[in-house]
Structures are given as structure tokens and as C-alpha cells.
N, C-alpha and C. Protein backbone atom coordinates (compact mmCIF):
# COMPACT_ATOMS: atom_id res chain seq x y z
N UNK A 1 -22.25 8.25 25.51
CA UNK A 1 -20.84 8.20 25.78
C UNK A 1 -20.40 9.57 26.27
N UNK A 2 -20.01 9.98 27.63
CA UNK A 2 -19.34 10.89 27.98
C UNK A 2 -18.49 11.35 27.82
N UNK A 3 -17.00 10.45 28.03
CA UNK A 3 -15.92 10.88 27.81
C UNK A 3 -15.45 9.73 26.53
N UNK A 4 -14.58 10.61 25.79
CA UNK A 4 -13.84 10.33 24.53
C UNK A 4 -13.18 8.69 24.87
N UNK A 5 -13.10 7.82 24.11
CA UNK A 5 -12.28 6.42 24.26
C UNK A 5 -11.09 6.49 23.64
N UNK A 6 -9.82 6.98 24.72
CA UNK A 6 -8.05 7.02 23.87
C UNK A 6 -7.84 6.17 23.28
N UNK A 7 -7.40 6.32 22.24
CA UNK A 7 -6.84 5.27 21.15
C UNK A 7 -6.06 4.01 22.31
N UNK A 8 -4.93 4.60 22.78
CA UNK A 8 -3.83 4.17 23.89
C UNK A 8 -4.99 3.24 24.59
N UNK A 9 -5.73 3.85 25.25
CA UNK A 9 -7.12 2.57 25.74
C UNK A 9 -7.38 1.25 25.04
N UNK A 10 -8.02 2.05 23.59
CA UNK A 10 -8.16 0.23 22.64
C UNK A 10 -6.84 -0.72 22.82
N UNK A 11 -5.58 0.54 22.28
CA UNK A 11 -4.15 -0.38 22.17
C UNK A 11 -4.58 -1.54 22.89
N UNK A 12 -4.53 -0.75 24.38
CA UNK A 12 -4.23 -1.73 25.68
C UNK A 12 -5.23 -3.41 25.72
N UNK A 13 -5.96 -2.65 25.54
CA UNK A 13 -7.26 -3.75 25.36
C UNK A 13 -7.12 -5.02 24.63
N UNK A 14 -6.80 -4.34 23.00
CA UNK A 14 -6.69 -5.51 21.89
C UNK A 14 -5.77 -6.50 22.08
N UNK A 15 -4.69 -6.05 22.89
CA UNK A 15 -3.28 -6.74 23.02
C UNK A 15 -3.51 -7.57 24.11
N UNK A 16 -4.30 -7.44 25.12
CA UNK A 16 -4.60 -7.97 25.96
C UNK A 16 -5.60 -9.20 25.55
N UNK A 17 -6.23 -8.75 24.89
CA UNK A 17 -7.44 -9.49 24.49
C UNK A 17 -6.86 -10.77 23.55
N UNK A 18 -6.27 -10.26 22.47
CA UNK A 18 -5.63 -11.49 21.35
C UNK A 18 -4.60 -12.09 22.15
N UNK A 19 -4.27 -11.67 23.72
CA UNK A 19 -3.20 -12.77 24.57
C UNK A 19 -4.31 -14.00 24.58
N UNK A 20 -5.64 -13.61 25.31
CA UNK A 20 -6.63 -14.32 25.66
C UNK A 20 -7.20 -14.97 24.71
N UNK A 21 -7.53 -14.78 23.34
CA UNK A 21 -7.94 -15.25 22.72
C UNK A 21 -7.29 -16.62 21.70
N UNK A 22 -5.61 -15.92 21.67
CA UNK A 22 -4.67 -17.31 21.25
C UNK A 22 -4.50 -18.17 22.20
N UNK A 23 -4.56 -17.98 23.84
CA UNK A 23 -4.47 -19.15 24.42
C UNK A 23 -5.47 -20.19 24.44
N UNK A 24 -6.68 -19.12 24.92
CA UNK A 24 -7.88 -19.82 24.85
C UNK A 24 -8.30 -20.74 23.62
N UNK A 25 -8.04 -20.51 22.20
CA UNK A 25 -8.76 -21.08 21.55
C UNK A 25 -8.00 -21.78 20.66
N UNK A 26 -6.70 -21.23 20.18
CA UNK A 26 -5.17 -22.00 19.96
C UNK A 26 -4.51 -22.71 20.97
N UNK A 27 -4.18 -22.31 22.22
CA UNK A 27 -3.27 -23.12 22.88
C UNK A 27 -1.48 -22.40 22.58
N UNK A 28 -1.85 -21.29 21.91
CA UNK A 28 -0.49 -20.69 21.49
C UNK A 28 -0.56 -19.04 22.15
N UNK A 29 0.46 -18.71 22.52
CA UNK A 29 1.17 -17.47 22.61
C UNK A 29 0.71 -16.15 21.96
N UNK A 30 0.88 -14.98 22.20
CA UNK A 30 0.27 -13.84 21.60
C UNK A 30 1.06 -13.05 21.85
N UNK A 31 2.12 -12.54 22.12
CA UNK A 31 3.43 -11.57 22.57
C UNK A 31 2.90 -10.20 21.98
N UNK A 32 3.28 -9.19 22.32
CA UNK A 32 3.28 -7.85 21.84
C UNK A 32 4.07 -7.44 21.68
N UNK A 33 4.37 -6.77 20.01
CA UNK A 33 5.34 -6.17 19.74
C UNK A 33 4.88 -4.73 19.11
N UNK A 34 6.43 -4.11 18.66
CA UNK A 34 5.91 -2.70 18.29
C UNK A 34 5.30 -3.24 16.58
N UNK A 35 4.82 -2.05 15.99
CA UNK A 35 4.25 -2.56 15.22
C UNK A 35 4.39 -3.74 14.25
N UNK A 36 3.90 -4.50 13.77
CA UNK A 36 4.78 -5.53 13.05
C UNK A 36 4.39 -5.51 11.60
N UNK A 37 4.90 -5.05 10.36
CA UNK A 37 4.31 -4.82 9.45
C UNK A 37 4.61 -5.89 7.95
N UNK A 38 3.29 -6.69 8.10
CA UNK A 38 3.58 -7.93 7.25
C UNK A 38 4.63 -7.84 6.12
N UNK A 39 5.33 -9.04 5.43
CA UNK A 39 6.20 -8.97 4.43
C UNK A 39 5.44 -8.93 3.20
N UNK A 40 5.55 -8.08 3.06
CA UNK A 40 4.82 -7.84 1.33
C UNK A 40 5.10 -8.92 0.07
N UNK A 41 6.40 -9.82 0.63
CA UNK A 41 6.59 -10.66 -0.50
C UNK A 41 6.11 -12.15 0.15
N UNK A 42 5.51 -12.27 1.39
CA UNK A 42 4.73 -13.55 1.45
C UNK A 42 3.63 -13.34 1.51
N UNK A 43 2.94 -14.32 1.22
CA UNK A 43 1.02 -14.97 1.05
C UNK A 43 0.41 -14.42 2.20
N UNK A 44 -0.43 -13.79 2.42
CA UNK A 44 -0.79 -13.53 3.81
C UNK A 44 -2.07 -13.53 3.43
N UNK A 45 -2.93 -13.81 5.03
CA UNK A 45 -4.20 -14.59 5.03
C UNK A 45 -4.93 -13.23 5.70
N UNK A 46 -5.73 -12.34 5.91
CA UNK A 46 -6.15 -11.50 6.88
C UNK A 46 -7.76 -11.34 6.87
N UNK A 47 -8.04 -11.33 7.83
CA UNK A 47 -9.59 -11.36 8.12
C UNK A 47 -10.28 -9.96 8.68
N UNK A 48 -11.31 -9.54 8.38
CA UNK A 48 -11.78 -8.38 8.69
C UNK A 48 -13.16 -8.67 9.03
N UNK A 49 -13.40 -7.90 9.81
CA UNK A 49 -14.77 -7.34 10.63
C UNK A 49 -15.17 -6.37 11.23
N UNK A 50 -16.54 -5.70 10.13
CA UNK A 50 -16.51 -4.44 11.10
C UNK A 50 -17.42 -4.10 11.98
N UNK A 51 -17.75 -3.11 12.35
CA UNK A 51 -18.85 -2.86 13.30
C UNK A 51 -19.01 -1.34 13.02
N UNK A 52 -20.35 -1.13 13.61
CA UNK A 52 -21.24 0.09 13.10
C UNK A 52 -21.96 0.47 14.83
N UNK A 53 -22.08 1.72 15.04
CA UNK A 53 -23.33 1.90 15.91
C UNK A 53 -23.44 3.79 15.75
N UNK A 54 -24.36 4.08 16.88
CA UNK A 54 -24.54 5.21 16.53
C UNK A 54 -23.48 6.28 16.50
N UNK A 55 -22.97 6.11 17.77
CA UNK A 55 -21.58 7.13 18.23
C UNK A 55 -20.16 6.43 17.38
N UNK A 56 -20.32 4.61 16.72
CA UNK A 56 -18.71 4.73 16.70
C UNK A 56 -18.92 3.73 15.12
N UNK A 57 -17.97 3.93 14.63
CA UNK A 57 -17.96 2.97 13.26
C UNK A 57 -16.10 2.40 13.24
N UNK A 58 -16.17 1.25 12.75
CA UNK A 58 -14.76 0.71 12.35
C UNK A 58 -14.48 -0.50 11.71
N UNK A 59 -13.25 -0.89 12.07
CA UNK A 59 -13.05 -2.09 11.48
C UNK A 59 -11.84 -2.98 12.16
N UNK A 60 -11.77 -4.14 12.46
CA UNK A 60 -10.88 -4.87 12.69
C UNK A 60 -10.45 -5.89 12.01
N UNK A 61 -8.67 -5.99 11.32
CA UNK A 61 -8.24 -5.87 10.66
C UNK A 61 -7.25 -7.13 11.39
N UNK A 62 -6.78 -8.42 10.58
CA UNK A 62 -6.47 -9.17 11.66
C UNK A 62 -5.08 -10.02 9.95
N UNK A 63 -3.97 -9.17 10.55
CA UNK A 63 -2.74 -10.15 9.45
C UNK A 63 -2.13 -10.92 9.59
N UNK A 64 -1.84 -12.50 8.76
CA UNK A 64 -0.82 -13.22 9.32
C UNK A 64 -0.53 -14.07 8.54
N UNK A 65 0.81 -14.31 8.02
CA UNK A 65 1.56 -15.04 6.97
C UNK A 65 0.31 -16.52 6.98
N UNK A 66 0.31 -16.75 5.77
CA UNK A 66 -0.31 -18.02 5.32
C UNK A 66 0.42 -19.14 6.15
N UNK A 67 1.44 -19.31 6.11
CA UNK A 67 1.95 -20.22 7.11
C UNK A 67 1.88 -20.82 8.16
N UNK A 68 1.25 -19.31 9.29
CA UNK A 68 1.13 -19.06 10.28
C UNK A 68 -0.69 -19.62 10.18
N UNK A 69 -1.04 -19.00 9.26
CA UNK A 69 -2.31 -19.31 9.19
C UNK A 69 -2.73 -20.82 9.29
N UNK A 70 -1.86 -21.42 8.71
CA UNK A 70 -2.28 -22.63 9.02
C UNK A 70 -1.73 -23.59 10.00
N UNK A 71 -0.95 -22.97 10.75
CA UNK A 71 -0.60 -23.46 11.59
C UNK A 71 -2.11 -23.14 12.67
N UNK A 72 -2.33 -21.73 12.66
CA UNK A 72 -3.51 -21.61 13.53
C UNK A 72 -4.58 -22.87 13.83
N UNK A 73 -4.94 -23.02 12.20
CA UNK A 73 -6.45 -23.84 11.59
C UNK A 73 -5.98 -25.14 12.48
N UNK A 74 -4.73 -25.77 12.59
CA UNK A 74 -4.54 -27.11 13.00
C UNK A 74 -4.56 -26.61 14.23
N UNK A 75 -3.96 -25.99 15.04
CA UNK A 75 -4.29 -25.90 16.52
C UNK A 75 -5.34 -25.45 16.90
N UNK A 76 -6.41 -25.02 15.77
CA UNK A 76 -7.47 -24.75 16.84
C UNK A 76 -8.95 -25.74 16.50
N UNK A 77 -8.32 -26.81 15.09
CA UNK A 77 -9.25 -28.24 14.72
C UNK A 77 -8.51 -28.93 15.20
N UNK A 78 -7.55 -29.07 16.24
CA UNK A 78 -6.83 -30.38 16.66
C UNK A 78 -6.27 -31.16 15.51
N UNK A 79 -5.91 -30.41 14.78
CA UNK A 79 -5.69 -31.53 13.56
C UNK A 79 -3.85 -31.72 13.89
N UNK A 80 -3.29 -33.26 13.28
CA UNK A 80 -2.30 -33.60 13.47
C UNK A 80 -1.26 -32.69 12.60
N UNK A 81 0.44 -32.37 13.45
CA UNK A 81 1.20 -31.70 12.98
C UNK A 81 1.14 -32.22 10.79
N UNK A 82 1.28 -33.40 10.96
CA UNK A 82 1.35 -33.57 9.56
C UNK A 82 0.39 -33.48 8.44
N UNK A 83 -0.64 -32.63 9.00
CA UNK A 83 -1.52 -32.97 8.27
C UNK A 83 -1.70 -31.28 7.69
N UNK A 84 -2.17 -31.14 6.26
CA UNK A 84 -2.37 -29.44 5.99
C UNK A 84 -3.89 -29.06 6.07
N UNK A 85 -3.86 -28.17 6.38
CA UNK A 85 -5.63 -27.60 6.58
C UNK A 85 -5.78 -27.43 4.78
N UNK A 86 -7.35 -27.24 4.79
CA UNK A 86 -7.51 -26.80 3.27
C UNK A 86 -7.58 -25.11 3.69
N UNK A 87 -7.88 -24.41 2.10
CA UNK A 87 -7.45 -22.99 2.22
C UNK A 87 -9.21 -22.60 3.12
N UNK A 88 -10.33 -23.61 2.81
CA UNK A 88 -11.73 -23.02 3.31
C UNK A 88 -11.42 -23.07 4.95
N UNK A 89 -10.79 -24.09 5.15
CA UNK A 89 -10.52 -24.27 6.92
C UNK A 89 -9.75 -23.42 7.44
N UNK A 90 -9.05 -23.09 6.34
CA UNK A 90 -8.03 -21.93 6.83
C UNK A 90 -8.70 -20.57 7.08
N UNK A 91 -9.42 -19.89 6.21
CA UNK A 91 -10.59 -19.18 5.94
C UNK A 91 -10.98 -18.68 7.26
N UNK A 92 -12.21 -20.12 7.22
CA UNK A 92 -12.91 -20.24 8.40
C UNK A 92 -11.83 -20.11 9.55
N UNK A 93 -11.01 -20.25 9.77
CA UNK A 93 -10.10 -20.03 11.50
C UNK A 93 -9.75 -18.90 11.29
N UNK A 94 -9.15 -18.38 10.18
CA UNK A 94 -8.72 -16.91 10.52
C UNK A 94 -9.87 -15.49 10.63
N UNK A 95 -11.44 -16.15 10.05
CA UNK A 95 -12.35 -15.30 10.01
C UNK A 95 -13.27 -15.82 11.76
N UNK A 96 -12.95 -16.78 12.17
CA UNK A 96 -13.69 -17.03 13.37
C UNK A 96 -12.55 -16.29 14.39
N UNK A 97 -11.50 -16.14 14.09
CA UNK A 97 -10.37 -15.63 15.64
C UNK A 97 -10.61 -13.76 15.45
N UNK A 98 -10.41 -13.29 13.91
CA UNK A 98 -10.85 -12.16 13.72
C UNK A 98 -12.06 -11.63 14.43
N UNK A 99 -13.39 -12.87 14.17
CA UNK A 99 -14.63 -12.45 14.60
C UNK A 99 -14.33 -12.31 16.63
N UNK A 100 -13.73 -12.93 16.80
CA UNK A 100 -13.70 -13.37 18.48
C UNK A 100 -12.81 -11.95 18.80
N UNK A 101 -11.76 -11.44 18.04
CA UNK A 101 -11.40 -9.90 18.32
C UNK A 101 -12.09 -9.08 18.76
N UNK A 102 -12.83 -8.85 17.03
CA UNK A 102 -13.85 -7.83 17.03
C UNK A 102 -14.97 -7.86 18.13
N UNK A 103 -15.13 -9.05 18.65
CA UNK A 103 -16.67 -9.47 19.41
C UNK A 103 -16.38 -8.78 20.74
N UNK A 104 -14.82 -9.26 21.19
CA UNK A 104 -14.56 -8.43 22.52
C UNK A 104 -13.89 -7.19 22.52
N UNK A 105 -13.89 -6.54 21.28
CA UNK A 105 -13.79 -4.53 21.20
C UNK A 105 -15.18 -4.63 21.42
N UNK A 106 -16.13 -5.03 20.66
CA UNK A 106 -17.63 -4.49 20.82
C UNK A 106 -17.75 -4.44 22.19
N UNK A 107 -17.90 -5.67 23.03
CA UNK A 107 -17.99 -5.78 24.26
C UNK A 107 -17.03 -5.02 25.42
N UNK A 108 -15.97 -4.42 25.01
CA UNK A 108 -15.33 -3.44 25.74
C UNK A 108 -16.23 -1.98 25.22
N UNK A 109 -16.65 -1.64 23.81
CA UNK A 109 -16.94 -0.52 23.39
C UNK A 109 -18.57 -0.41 24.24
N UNK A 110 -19.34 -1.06 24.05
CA UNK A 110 -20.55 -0.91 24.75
C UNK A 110 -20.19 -0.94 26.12
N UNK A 111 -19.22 -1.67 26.68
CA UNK A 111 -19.43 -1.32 28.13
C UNK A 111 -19.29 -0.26 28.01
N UNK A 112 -18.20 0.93 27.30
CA UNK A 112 -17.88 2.41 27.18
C UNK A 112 -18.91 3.43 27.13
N UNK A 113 -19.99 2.81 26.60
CA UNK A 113 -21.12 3.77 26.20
C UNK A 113 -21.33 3.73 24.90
N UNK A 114 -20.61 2.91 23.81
CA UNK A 114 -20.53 3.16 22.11
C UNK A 114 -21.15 2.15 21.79
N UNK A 115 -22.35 1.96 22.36
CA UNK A 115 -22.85 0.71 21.91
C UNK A 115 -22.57 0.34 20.20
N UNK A 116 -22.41 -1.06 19.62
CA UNK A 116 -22.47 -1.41 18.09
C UNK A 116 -22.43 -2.75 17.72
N UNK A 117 -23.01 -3.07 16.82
CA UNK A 117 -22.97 -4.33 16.30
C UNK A 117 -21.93 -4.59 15.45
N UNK A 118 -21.50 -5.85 14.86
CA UNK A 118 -20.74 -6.24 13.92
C UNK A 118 -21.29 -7.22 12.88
N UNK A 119 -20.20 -7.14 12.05
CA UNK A 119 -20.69 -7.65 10.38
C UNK A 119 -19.87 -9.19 10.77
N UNK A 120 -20.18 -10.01 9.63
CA UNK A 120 -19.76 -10.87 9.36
C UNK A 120 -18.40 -11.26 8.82
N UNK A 121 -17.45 -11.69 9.22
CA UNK A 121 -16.22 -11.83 8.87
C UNK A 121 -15.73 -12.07 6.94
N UNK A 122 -14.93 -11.05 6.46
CA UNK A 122 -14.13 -11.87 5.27
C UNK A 122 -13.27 -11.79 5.25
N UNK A 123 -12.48 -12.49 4.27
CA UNK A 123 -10.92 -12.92 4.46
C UNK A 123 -10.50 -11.92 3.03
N UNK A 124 -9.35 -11.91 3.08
CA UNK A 124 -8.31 -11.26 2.00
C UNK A 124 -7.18 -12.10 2.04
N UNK A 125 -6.88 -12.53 0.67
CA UNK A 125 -5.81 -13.31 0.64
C UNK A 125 -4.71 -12.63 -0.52
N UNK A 126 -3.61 -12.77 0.02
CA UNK A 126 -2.33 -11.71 -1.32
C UNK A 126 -1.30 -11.59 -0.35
N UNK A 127 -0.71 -10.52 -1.63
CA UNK A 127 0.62 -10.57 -0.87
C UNK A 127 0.72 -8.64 -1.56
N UNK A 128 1.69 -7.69 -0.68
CA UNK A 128 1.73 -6.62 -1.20
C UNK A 128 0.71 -5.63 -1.11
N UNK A 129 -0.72 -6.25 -0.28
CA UNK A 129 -1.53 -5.27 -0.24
C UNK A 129 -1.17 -4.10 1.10
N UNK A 130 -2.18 -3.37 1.16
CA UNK A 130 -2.42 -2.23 2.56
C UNK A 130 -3.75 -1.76 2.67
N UNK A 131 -4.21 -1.87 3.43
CA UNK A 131 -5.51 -1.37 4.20
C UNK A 131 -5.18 -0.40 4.57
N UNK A 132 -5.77 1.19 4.20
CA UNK A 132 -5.51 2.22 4.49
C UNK A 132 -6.68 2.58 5.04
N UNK A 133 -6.66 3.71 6.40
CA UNK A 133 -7.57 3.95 7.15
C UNK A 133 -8.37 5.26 6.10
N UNK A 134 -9.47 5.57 5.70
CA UNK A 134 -10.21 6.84 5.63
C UNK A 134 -9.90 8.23 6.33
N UNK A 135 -9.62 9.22 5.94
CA UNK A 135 -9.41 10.29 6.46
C UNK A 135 -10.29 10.41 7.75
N UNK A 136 -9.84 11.24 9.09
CA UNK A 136 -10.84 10.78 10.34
C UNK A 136 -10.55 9.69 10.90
N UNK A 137 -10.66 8.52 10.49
CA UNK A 137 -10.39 6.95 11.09
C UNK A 137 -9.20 7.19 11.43
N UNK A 138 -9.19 6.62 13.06
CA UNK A 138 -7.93 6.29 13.46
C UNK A 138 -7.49 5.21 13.51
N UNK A 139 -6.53 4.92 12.90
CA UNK A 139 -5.99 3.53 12.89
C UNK A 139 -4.87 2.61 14.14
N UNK A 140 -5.29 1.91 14.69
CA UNK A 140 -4.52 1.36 15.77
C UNK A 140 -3.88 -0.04 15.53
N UNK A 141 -2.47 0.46 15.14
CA UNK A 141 -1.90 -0.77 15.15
C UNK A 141 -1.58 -1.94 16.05
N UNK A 142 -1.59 -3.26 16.49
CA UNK A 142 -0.84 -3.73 17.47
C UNK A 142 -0.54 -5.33 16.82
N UNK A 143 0.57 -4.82 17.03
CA UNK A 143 1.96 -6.00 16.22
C UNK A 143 2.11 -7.42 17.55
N UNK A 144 2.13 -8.36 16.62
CA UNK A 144 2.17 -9.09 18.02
C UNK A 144 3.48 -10.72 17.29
N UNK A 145 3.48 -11.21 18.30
CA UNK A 145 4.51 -12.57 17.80
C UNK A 145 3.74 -13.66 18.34
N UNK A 146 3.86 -14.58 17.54
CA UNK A 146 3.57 -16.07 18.33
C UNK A 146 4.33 -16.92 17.85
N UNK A 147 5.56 -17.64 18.57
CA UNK A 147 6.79 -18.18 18.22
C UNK A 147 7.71 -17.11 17.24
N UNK A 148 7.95 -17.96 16.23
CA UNK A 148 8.78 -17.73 15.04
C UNK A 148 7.57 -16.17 14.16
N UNK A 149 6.68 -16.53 14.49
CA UNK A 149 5.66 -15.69 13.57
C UNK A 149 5.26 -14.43 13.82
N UNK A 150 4.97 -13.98 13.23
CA UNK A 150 4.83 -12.18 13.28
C UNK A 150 3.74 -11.92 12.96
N UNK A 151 2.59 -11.15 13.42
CA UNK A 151 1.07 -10.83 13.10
C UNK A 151 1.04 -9.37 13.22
N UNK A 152 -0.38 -8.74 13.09
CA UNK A 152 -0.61 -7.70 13.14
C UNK A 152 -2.47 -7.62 13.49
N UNK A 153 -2.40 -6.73 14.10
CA UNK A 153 -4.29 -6.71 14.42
C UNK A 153 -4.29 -4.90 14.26
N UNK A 154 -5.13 -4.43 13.41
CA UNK A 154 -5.19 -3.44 12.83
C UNK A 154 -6.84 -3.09 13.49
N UNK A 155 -6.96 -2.05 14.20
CA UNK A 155 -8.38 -1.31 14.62
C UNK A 155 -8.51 -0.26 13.65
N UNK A 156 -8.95 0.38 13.07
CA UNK A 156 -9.25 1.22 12.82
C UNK A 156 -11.36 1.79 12.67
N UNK A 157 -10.81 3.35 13.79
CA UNK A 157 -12.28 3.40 14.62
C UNK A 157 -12.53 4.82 14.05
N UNK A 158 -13.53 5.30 14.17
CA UNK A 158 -13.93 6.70 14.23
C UNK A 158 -15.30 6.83 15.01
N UNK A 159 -15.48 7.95 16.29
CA UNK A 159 -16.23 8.15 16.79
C UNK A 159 -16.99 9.65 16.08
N UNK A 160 -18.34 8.83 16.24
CA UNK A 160 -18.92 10.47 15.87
C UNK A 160 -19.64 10.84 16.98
N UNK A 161 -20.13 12.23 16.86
CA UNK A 161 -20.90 12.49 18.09
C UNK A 161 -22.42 12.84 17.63
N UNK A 162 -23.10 12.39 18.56
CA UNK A 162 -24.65 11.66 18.32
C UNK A 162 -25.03 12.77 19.02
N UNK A 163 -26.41 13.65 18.29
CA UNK A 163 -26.99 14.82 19.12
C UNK A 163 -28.09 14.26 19.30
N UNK A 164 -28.90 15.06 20.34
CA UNK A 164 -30.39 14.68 21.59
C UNK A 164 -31.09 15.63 20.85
């Protein structure tokens, strides 16, 4: 990796990317907003995945009201408006859209030169928590809307530098 990857770079990317990824695989909207910082007093569903390589380590960090969450699971199992997902289906959609994030930072980061792999998706379920970045880690917020709903996709990266 030659030159440094601006935070402002990922921004651009992720926001772009979770447009592509809610249409494509929801059928729903992805708006960008300034940061959007979940309500601490509702249920929220969030999925994480990280990735490792030589030059870069992180994590992607993916929030969104339980509500919302299941609204996801039915639009992206076709399942009918009246019908409720269970919490494993729910799970599974918010750890497969997380994984589809993370999959295309990797694939923007290796085109960069940072080559890295990623881990396997888990979920966090609560209300009131915070994911705080490690001293060093930069954390990149990007707040987004889909309808009525409010999300958040949280990067947080740190590059190291790899000697010859």
C-alpha cells in the first residue's frame, strides 16, 4: 500500500455501497444521513464483522432498531407483510447484509493495496449499548435512513505499516 486510505474515502464508499446493497437485496432505500445515533431506549439488532490483514485490521459495525430489523428479514425472505420473522431469521438477515458490507470494504480495501480477510458475522442484541473504537482505530460513522427508519454502519479501521 503506497498511499494512506482517507477515512473521507471509506465514508464515501460505505454509503455508496449500503445504497447498493439495500436495493439489491431488500428492494428498499438506503439514504444518507449525518450521523444517526441509535435510541438507547429501543431493542436494537446490530451485526458485526471483522477483518484482519497485514497492513489493515477493523471492524464493521452495522445498527438498526429491531423493528426495522424485521422488516429487513421479510423483504429480503419475501415473506408476507403479515407475517413476523423469528428472532434466528432475523439474526441471519442482519448478519448476512452486515457480511455483504464488510465483503465490499474488503473488496474496495484490497483493490487499495490492504489486502484482508474477514470473520464470520455476530449479532448483538440490547438496548443502551456503545461500541467504542480502541485507541488508534478510527472510527467511521455513516448514518443512513430507509423510510421511517434510522440506521447506522459503523467502520472502525486501523492501518499499520508492514516493513520489507
Amino acid at each position: 500500500m503506497n498511499q494512506p486510505i482517507e477515512t473521507s474515502a471509506i465514508q464515501e464508499f460505505v454509503v455508496r455501497h449500503l445504497a447498493e446493497v439495500f436495493s439489491t437485496m431488500l428492494s428498499l432505500p438506503a439514504v444518507a444521513l449525518p450521523e444517526a445515533v441509535p435510541d438507547g431506549a429501543q431493542e436494537r439488532v446490530s451485526g458485526s464483522v471483522s477483518f484482519v490483514g497485514e497492513t489493515v485490521t477493523g471492524s464493521v459495525y452495522l445498527h438498526v432498531p429491531a423493528s426495522f430489523a424485521g422488516q429487513m428479514t421479510g423483504a429480503m425472505l419475501g415473506l408476507p407483510a403479515e407475517e413476523t420473522p423469528g428472532e434466528a431469521e432475523v439474526n441471519d438477515v442482519v448478519g448476512e447484509v452486515t457480511n455483504m458490507l464488510a465483503g465490499g470494504l474488503k473488496s474496495w480495501l484490497c483493490d487499495a493495496g490492504a489486502a484482508c480477510a474477514l470473520s464470520s458475522p455476530a449479532i448483538i442484541r440490547g438496548t443502551s449499548f456503545h461500541i467504542l473504537a480502541s485507541e488508534g482505530v478510527a472510527r467511521i460513522p455513516c448514518g443512513f435512513a430507509s423510510g421511517a427508519h434510522r440506521g447506522l454502519v459503523e467502520v472502525h479501521i486501523k492501518f499499520t505499516h508492514c516493513h520489507d
